[in-house]
Structures are given as C-alpha cells and as structure tokens.
N, C-alpha and C. Protein backbone atom coordinates (compact mmCIF):
# COMPACT_ATOMS: atom_id res chain seq x y z
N UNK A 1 -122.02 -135.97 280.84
CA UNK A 1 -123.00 -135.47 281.76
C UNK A 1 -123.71 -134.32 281.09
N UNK A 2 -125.01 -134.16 281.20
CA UNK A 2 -126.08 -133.20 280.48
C UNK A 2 -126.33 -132.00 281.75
N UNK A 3 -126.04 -130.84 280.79
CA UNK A 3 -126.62 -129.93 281.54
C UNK A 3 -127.49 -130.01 282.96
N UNK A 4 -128.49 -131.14 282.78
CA UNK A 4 -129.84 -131.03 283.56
C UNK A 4 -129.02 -131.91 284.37
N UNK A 5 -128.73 -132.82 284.42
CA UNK A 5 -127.84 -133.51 285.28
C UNK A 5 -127.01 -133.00 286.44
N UNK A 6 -126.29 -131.80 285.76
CA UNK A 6 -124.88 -130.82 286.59
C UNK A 6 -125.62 -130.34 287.69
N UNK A 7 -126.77 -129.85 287.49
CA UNK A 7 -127.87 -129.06 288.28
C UNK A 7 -127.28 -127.44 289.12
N UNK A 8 -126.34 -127.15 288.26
CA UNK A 8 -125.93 -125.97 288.58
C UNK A 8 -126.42 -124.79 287.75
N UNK A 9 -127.54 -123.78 287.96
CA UNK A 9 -127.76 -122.83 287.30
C UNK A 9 -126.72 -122.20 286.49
N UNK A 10 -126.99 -121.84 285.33
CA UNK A 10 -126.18 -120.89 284.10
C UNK A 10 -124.69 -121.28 284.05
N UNK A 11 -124.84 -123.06 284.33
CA UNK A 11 -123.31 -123.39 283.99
C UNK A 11 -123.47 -124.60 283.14
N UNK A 12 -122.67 -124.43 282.22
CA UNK A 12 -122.71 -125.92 281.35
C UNK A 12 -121.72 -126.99 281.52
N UNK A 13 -121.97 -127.88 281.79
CA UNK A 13 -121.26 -129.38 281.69
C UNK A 13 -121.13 -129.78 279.96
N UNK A 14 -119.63 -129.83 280.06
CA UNK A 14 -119.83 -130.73 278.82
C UNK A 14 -118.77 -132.14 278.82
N UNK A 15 -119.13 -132.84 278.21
CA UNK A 15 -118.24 -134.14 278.12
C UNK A 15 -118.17 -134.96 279.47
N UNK A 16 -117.38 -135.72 279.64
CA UNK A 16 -117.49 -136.56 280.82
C UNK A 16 -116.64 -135.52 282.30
N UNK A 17 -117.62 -134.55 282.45
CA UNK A 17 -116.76 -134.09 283.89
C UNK A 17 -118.27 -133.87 284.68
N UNK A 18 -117.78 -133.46 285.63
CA UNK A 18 -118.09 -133.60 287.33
C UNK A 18 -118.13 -132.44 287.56
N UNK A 19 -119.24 -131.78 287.93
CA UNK A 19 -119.08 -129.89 288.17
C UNK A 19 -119.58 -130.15 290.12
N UNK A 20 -119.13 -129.89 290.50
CA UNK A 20 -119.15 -129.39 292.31
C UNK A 20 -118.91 -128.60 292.60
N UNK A 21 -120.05 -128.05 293.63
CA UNK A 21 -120.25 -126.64 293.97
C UNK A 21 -118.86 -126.64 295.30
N UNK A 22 -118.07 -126.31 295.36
CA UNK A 22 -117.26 -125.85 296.91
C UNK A 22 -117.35 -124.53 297.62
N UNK A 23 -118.01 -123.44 297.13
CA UNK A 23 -118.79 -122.57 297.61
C UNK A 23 -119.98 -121.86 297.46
N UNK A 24 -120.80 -121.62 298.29
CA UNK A 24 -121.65 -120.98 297.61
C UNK A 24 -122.16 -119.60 298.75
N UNK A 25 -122.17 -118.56 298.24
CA UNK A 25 -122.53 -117.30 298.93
C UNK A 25 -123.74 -116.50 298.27
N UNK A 26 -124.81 -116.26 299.24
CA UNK A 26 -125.63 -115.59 299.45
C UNK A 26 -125.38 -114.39 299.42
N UNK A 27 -124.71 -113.13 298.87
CA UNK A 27 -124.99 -111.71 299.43
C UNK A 27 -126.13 -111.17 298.86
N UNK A 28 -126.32 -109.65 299.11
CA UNK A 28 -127.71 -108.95 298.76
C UNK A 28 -127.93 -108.97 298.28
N UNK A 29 -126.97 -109.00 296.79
CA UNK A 29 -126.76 -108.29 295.25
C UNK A 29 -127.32 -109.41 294.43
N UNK A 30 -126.87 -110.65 294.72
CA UNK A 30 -127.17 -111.92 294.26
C UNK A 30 -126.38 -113.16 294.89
N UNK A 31 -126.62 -114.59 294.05
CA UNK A 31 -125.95 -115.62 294.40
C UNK A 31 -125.05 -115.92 293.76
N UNK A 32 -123.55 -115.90 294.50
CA UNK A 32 -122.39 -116.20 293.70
C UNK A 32 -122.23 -118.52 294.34
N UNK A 33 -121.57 -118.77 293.03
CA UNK A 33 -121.14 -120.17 292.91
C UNK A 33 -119.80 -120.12 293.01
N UNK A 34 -118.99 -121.01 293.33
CA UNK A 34 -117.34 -121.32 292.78
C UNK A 34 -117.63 -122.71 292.50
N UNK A 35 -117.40 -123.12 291.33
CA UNK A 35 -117.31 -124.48 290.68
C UNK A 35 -116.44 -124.62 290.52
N UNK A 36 -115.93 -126.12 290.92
CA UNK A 36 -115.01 -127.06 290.56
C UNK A 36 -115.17 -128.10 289.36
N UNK A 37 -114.27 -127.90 288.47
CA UNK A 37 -114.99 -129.08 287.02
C UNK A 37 -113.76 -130.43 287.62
N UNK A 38 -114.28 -131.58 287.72
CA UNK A 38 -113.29 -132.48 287.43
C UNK A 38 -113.41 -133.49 286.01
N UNK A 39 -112.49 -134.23 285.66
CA UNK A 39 -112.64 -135.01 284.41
C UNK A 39 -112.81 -136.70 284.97
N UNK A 40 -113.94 -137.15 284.46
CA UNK A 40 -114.30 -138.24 285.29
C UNK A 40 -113.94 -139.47 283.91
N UNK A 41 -112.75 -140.77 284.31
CA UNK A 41 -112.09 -141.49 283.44
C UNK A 41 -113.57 -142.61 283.43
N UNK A 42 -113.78 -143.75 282.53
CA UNK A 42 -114.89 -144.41 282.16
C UNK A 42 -113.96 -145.39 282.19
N UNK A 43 -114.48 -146.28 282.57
CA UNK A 43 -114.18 -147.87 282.33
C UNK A 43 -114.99 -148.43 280.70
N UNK A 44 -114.24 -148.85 280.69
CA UNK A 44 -114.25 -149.77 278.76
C UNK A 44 -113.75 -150.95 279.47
N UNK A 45 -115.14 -151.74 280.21
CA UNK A 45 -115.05 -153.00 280.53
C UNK A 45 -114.70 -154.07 279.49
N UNK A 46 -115.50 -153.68 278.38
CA UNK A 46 -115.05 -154.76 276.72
C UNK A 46 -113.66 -154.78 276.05
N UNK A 47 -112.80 -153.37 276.10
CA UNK A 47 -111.88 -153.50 275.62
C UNK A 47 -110.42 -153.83 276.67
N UNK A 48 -110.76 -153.69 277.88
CA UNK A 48 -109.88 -153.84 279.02
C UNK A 48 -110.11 -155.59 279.53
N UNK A 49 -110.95 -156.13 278.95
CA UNK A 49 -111.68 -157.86 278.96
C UNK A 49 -110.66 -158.53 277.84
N UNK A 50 -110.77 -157.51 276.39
CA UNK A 50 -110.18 -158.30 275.23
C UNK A 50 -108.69 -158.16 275.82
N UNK A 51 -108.16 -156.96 276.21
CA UNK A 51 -107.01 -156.63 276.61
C UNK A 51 -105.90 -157.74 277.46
N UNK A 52 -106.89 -158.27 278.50
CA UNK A 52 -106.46 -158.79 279.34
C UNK A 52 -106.84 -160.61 279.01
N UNK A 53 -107.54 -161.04 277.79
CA UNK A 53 -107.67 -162.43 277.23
C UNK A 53 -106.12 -162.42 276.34
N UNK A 54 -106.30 -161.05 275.79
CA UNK A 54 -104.62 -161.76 274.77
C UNK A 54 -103.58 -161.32 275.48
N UNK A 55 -103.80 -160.47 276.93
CA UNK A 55 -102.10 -160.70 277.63
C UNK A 55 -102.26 -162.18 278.03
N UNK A 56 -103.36 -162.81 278.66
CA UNK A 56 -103.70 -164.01 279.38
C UNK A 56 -102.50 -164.82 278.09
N UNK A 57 -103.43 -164.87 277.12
CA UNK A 57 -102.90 -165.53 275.85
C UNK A 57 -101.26 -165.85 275.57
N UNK A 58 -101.03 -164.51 275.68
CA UNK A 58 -99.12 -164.08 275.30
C UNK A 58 -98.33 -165.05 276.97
N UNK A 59 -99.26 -164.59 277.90
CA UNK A 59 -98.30 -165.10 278.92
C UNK A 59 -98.11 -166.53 278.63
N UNK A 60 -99.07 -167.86 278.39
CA UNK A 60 -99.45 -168.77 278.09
C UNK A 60 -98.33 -169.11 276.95
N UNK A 61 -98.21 -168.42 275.79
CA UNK A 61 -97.04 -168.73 274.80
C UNK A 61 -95.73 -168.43 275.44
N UNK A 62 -95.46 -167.59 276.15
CA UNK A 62 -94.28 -166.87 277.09
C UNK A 62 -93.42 -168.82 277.72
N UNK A 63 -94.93 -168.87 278.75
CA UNK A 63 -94.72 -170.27 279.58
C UNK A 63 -93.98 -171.56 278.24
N UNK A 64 -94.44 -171.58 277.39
CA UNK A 64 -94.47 -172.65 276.27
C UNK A 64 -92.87 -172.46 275.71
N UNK A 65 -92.65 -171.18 275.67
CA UNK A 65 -91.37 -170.61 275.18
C UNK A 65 -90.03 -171.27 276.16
N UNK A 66 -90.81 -171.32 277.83
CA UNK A 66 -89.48 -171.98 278.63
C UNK A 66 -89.11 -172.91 278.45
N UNK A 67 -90.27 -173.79 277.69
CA UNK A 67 -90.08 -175.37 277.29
C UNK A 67 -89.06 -175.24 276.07
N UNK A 68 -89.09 -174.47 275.30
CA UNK A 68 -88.80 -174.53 274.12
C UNK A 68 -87.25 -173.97 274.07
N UNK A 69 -87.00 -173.18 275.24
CA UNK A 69 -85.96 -172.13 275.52
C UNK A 69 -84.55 -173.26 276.36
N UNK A 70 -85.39 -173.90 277.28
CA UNK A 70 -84.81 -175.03 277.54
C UNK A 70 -84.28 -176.09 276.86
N UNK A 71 -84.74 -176.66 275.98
CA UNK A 71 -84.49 -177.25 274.57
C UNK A 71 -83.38 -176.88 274.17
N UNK A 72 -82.90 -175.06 273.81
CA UNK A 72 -82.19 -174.49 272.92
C UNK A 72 -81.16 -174.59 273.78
N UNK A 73 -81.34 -173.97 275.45
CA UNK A 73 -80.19 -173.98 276.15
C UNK A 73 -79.51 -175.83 276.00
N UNK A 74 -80.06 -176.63 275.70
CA UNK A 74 -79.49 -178.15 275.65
C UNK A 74 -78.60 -178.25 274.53
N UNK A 75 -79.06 -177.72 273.14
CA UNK A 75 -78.51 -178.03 272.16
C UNK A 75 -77.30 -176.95 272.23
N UNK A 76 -77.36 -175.65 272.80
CA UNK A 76 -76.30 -174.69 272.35
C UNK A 76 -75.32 -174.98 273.74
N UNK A 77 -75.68 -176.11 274.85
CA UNK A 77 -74.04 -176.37 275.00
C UNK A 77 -74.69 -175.02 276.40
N UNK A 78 -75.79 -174.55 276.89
CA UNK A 78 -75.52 -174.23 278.00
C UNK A 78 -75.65 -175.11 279.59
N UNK A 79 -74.70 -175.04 280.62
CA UNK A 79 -74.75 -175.53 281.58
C UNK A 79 -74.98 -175.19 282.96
N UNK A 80 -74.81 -173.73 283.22
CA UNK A 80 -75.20 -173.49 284.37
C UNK A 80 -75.39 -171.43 284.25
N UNK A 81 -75.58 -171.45 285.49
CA UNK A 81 -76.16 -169.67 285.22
C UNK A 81 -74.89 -168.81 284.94
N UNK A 82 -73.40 -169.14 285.10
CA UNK A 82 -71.88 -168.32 284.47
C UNK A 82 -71.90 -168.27 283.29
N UNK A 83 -72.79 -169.19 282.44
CA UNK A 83 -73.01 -169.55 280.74
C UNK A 83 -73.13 -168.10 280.12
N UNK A 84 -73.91 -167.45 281.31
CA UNK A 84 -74.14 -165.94 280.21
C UNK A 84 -73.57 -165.28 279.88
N UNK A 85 -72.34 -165.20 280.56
CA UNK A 85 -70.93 -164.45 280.31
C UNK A 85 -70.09 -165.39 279.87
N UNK A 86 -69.43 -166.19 280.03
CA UNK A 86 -68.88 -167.19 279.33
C UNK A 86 -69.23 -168.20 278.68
N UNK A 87 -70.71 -168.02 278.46
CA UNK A 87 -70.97 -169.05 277.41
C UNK A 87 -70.47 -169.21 276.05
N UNK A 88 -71.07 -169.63 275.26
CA UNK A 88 -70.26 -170.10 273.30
C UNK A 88 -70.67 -168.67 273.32
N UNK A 89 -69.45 -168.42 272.45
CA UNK A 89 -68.99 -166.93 271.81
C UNK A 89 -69.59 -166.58 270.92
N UNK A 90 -69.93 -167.68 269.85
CA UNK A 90 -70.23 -167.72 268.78
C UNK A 90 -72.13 -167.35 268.80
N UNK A 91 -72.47 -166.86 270.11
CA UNK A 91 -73.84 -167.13 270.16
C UNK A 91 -74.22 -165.33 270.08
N UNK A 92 -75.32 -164.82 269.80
CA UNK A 92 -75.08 -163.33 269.82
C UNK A 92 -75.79 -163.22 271.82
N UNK A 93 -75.07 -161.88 271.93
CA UNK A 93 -75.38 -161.91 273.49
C UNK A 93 -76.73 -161.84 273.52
N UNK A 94 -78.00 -161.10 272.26
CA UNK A 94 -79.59 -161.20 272.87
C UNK A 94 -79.63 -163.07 272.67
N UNK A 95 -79.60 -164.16 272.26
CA UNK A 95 -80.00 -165.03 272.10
C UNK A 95 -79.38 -165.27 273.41
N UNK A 96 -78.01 -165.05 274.16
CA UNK A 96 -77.65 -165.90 275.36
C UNK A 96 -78.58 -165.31 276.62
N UNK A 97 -79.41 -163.71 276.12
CA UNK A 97 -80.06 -163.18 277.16
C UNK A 97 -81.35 -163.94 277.53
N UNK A 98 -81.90 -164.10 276.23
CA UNK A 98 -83.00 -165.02 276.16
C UNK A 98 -83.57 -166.44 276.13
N UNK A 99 -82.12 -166.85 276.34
CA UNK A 99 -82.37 -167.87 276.61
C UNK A 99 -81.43 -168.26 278.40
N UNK A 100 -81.12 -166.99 278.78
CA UNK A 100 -80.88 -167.17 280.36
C UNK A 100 -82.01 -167.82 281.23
N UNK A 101 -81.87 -168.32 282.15
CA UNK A 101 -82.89 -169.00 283.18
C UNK A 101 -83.72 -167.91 283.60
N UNK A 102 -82.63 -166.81 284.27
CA UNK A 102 -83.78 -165.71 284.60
C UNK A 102 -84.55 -164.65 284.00
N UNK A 103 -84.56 -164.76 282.53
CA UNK A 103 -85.24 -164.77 281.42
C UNK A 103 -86.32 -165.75 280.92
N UNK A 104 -85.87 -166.76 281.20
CA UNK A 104 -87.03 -167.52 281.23
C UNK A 104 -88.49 -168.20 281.40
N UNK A 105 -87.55 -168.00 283.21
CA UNK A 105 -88.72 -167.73 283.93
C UNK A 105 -89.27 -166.54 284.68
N UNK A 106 -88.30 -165.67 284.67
CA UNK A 106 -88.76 -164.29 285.05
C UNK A 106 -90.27 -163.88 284.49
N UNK A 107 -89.59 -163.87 282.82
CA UNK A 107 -90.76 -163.08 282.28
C UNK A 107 -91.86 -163.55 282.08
N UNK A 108 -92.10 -164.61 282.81
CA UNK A 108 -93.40 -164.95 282.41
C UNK A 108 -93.86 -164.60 284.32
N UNK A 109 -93.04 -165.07 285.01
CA UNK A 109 -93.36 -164.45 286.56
C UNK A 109 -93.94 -162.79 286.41
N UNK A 110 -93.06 -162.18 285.72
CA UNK A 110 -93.39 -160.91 285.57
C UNK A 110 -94.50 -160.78 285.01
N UNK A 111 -94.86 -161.16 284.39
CA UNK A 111 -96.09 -160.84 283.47
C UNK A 111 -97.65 -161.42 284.10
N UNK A 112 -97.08 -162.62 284.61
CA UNK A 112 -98.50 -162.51 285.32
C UNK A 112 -98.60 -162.20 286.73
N UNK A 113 -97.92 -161.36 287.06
CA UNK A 113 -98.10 -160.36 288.38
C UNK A 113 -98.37 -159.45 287.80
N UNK A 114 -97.91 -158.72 286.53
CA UNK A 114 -98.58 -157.59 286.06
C UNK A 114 -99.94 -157.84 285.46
N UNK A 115 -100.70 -158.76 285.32
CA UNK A 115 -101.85 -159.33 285.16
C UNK A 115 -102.82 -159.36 286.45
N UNK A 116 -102.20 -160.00 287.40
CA UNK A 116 -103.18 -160.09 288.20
C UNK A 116 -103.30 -158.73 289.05
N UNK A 117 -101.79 -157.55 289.04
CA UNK A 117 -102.70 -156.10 289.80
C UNK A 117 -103.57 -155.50 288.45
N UNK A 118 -103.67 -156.27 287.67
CA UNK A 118 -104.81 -155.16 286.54
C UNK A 118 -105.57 -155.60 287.10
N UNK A 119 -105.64 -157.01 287.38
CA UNK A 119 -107.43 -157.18 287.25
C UNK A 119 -107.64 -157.14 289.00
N UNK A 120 -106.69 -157.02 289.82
CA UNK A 120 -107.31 -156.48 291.36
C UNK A 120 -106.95 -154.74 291.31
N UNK A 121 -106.50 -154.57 290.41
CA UNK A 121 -106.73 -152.77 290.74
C UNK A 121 -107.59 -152.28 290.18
N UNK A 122 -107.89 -152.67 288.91
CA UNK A 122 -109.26 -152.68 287.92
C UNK A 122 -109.21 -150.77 287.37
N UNK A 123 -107.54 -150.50 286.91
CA UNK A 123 -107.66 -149.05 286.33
C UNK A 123 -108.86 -148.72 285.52
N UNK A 124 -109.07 -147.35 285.43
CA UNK A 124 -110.14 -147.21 284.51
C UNK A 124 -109.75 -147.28 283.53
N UNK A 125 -108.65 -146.34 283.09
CA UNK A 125 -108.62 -146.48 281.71
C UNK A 125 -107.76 -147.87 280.71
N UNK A 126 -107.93 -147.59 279.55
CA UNK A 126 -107.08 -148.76 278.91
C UNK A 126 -105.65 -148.89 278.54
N UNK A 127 -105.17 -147.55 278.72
CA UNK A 127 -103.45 -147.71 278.62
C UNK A 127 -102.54 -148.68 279.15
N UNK A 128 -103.22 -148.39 280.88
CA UNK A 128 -102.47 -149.74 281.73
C UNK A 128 -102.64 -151.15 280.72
N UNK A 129 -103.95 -151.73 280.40
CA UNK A 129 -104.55 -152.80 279.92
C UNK A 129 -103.00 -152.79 278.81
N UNK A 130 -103.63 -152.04 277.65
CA UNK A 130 -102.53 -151.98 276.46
C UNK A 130 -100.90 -152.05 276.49
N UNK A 131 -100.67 -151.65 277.50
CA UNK A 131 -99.27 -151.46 278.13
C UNK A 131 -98.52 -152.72 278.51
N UNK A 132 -99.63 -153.42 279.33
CA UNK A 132 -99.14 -154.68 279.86
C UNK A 132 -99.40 -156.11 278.93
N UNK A 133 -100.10 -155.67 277.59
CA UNK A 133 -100.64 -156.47 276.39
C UNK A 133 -99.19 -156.12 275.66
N UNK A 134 -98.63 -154.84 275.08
CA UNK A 134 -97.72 -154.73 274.62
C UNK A 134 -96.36 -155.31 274.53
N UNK A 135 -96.12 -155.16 276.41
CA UNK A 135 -95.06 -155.49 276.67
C UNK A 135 -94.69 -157.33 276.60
N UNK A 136 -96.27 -157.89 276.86
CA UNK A 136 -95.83 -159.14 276.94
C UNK A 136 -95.94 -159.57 275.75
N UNK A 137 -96.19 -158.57 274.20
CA UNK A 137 -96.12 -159.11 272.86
C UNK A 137 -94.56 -159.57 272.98
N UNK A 138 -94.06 -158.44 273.08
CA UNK A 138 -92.42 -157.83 272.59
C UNK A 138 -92.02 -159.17 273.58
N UNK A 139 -92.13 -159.30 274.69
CA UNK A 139 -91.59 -160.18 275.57
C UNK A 139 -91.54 -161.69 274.92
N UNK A 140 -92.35 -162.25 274.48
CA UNK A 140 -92.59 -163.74 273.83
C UNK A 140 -92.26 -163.21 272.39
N UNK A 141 -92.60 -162.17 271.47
CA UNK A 141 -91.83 -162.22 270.44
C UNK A 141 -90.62 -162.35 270.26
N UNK A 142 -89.91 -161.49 270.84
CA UNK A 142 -88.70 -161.13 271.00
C UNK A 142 -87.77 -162.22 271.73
N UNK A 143 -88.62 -163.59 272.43
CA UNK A 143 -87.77 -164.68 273.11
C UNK A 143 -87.43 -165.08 272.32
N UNK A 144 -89.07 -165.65 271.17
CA UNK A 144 -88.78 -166.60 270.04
C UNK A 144 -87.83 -166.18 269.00
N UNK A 145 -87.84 -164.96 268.67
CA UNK A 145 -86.94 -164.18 267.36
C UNK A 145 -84.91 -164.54 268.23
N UNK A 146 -85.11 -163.93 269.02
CA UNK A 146 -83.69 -164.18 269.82
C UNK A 146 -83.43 -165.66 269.96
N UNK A 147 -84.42 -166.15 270.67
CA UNK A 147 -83.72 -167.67 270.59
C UNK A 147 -83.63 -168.56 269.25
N UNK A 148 -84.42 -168.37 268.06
CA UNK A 148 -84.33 -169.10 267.38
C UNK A 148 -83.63 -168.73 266.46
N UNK A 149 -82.64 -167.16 266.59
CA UNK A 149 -81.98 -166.58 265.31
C UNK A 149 -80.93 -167.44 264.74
N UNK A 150 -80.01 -167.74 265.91
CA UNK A 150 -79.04 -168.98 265.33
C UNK A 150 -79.43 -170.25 264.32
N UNK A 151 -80.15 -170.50 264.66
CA UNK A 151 -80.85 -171.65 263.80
C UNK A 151 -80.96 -170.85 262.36
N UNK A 152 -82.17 -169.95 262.49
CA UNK A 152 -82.11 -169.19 261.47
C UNK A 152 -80.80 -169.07 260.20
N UNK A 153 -80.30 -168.39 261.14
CA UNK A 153 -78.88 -167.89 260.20
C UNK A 153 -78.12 -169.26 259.98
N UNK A 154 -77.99 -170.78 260.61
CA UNK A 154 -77.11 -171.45 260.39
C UNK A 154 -77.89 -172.03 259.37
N UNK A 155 -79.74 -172.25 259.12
CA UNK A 155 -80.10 -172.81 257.71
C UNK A 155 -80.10 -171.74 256.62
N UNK A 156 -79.66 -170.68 256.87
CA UNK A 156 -79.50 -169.67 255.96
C UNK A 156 -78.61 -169.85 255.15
N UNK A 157 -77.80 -170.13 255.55
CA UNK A 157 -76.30 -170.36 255.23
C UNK A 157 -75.62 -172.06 254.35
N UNK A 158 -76.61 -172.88 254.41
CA UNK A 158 -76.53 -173.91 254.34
C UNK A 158 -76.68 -173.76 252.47
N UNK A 159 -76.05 -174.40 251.83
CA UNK A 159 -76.20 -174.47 250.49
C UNK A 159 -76.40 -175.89 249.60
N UNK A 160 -76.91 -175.98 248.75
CA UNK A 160 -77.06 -177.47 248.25
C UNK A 160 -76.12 -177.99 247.18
C-alpha cells in the first residue's frame, strides 16, 4: 500500500499493511491521530493452484498404493486386522504399519479431507497449501519405501 493510498497525513505505510484511524481528536493546539497498522496476508492464487494439483496428484498415487499395498498384504501372509501385532515376525513393524488396512485407506481418506478444507477455506497464505503437499509426499513415499523394503532386502541378498 502507497503512501497516497493510507490517506493518513504525515504517516507512512509501508509494505502490505492496513493503517486505520481508531481515534481521532480535535483539540485547540492541533489534530491528534491514533493509528492502528495491521499486516494484510495476499493470496498467491498460482502457487496455492500448483500446490494443490500435486497434493491432488500424491493423493491419486496414495489411492494406487492401496492396490498395490493389498497385493503385498496377499503375498506376506496377512489375514485379518490382529496381523499387526501378530503378524510374520520376520516383517519390520514400519512395513506391517504400512501396509495395515487402516493405513491404507486412512491416508488417503485423510488427505483428501485435508484437500478439500483448503480449497473450501481458501487460506491466504501458502504454508497450509505446502504443508498438506508435504505431508502427502512423505505419506505415499514412505508407503512405497516401507512396503516394498522386504522385497528390496530379500533381492539384495540373493546371489548368483
């Protein structure tokens, strides 16, 4: 906001704030002001748009992951929701976390409820956006890395 804008005599605005008058007194001597500055947040419609195409994106691989997560629970011998605590021993507990049912489908439930209050609350700034892009990286990375480590390590291990 520009000076000429603030429209408050012998006060300067600078950067994105909001100057409001909440008093103003007339005595003999002269005219006194009390200004209030507030800091006014901007919407970054373009980067809170890209923000919310690659959470769209991640949730979409998240969904693809249950297919795939399901798969793993077949081959590693899981059968019902007690599996997580007594499932194969031999499995590390993040791969039995991630490949739990309510892991499964949670996190992708989760994620696009945290999707749809972005785009009906419509924050200004982009942290929220980034926050909920972040989390659903780590969320679908972190399925695929956990669920597929066994595999991993058992062709690791394999010798010719």
């Amino acid at each position: 906001m520009s000076n000429s804008e603030c429209r408050i005599p012998n006060f300067e605005c600078v950067g994105r704030y909001i100057c409001v008058v909440s008093e103003a007194h007339d005595s003999g001597a002269g005219f006194a002001v009390a200004v209030e500055v507030h800091h006014v947040a901007t919407m970054k419609p373009f980067a809170q748009g890209v923000c919310v195409g690659f959470s769209i994106a991640l949730l979409l691989a998240q969904a693809y992951l249950v297919r795939f997560g399901m798969m793993l629970r077949g081959m590693f011998g899981f059968n019902g929701p007690s599996d997580f605590f007594t499932g194969v021993d031999a499995l590390p507990s993040a791969t039995r976390l991630v490949l739990s049912r309510g892991w499964l489908f949670g996190a992708p439930a989760v994620g696009a409820i945290a999707i749809a209050v972005l785009v009906w609350r419509r924050p200004r700034g982009v942290w929220p956006y980034l926050l909920v892009m972040g989390l659903l990286a780590a969320a679908a990375g972190g399925t695929w890395y956990f669920a597929d480590a066994p595999i991993s390590e058992l062709a690791g291990s394999i010798q010719e």
